[in-house]
N, C-alpha and C. Protein backbone atom coordinates (compact mmCIF):
# COMPACT_ATOMS: atom_id res chain seq x y z
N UNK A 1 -11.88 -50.88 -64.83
CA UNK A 1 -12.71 -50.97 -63.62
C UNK A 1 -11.87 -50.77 -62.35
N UNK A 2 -11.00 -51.38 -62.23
CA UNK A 2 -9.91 -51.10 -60.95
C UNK A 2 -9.00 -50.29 -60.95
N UNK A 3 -9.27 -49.00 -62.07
CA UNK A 3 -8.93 -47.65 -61.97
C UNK A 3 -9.74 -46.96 -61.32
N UNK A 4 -11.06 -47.10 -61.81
CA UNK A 4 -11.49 -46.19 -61.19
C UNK A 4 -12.42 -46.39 -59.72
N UNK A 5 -12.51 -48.09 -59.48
CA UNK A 5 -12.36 -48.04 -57.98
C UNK A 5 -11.05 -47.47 -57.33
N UNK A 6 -9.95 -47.73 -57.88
CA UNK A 6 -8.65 -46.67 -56.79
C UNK A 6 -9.05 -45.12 -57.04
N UNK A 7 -9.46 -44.89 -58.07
CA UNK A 7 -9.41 -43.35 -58.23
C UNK A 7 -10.85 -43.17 -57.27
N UNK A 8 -11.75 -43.66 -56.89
CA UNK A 8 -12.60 -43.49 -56.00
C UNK A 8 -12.48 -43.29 -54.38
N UNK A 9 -10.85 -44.07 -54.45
CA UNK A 9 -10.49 -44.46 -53.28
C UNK A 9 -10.27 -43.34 -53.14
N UNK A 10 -9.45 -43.07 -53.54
CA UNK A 10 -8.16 -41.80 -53.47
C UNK A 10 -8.81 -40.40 -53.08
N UNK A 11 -9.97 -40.48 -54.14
CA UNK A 11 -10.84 -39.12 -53.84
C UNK A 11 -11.65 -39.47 -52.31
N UNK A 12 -12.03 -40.38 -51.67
CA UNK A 12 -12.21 -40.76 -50.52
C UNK A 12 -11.84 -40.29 -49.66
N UNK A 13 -10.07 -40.89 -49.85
CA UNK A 13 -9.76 -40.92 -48.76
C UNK A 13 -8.71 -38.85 -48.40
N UNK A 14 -8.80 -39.05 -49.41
CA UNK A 14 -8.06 -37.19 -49.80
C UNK A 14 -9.20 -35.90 -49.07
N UNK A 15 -10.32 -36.66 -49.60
CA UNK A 15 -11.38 -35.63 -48.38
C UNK A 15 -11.78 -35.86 -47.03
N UNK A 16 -11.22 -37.12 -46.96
CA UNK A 16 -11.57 -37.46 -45.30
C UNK A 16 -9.86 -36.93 -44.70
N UNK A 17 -9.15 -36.99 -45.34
CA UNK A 17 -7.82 -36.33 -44.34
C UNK A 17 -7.64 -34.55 -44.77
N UNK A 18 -8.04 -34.42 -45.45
CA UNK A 18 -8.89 -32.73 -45.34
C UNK A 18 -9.82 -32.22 -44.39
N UNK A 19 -10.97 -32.86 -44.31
CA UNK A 19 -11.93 -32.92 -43.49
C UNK A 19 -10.95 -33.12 -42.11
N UNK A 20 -10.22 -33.60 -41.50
CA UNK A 20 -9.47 -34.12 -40.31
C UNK A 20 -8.76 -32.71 -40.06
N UNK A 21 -7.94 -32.13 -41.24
CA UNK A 21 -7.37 -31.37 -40.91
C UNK A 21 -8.28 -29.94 -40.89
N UNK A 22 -9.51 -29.55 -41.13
CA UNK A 22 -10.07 -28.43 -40.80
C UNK A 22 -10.22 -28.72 -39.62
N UNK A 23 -10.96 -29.74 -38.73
CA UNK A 23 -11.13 -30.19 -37.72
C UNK A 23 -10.20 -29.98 -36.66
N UNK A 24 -8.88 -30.12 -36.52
CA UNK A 24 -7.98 -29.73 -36.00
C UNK A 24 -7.40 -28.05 -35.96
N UNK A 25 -7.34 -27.64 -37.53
CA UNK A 25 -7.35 -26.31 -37.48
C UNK A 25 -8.44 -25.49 -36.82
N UNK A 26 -9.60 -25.80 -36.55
CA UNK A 26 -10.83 -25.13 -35.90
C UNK A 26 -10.50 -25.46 -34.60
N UNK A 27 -10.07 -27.10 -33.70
CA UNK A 27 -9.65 -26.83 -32.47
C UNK A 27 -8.57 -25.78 -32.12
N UNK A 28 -7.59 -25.43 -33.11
CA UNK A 28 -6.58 -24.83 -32.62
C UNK A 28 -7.22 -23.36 -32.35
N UNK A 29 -8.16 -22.88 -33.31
CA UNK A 29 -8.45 -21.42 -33.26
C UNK A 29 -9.00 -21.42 -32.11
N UNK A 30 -9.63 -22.31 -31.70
CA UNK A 30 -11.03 -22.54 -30.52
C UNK A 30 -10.21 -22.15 -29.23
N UNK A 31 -9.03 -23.28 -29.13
CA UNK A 31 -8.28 -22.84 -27.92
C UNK A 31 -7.59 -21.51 -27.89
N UNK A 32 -6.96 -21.05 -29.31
CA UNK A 32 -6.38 -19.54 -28.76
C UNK A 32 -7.31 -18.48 -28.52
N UNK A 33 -8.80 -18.76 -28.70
CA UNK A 33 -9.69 -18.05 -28.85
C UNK A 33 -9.70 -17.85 -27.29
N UNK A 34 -10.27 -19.23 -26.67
CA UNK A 34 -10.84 -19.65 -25.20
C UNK A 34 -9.19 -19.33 -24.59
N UNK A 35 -8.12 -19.06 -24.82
CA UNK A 35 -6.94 -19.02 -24.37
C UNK A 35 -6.82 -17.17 -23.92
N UNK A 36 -7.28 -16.34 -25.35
CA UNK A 36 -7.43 -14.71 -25.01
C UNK A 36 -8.70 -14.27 -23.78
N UNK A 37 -9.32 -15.17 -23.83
CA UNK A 37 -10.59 -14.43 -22.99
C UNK A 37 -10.52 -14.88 -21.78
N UNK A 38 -9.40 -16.41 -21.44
CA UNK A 38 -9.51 -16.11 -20.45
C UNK A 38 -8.00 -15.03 -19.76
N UNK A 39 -7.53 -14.93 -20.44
CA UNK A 39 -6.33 -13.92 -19.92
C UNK A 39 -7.24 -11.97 -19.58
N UNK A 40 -8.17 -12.30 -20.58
CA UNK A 40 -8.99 -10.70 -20.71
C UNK A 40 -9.78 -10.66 -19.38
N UNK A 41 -10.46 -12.02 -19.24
CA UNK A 41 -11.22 -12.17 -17.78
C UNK A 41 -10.06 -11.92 -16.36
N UNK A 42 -9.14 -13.04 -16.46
CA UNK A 42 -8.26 -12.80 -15.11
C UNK A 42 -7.58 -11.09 -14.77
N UNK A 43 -7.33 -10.55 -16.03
CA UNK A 43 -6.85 -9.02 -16.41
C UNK A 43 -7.95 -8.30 -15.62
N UNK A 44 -9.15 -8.56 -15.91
CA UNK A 44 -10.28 -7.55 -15.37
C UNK A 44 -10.16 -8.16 -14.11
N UNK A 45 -10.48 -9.09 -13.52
CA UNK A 45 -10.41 -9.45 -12.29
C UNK A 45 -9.39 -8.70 -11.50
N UNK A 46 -8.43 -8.52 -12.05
CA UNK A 46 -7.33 -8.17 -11.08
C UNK A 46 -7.10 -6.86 -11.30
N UNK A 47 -7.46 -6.22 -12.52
CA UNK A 47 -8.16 -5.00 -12.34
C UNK A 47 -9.10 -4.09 -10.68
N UNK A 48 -10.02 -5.33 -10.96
CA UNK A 48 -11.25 -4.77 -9.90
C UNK A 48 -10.36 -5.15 -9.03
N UNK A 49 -9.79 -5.97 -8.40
CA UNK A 49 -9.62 -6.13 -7.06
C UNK A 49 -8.21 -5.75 -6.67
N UNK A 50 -7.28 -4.75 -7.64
CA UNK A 50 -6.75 -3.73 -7.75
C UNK A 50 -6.95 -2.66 -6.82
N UNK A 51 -8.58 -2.07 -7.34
CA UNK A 51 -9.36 -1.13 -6.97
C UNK A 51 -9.88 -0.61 -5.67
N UNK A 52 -9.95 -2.20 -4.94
CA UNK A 52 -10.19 -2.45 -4.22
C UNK A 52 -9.30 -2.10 -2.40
């Protein structure tokens, strides 16, 4: 019986620090994502007013 409450644990707690780490890996993409567009935005900006 108190095998397989630990082995319950374990599987618990092994998907909740998985789960943590997609979570983090998705912030990271998020910011280099929001990190390119805004370099693509200020680029065009200074583009146009280049032009100008």
């Amino acid at each position: 019986m108190k095998k397989l409450v630990l082995a319950i644990a374990f599987i618990g707690i092994g998907s909740f620090a998985m789960a943590q780490q997609t979570t983090t890996q998705d912030k990271q993409a998020k910011r280099a994502e929001m990190h390119q567009k805004m370099q693509e935005e200020s680029r065009s900006i200074w583009l146009r007013c280049k032009k100008i």
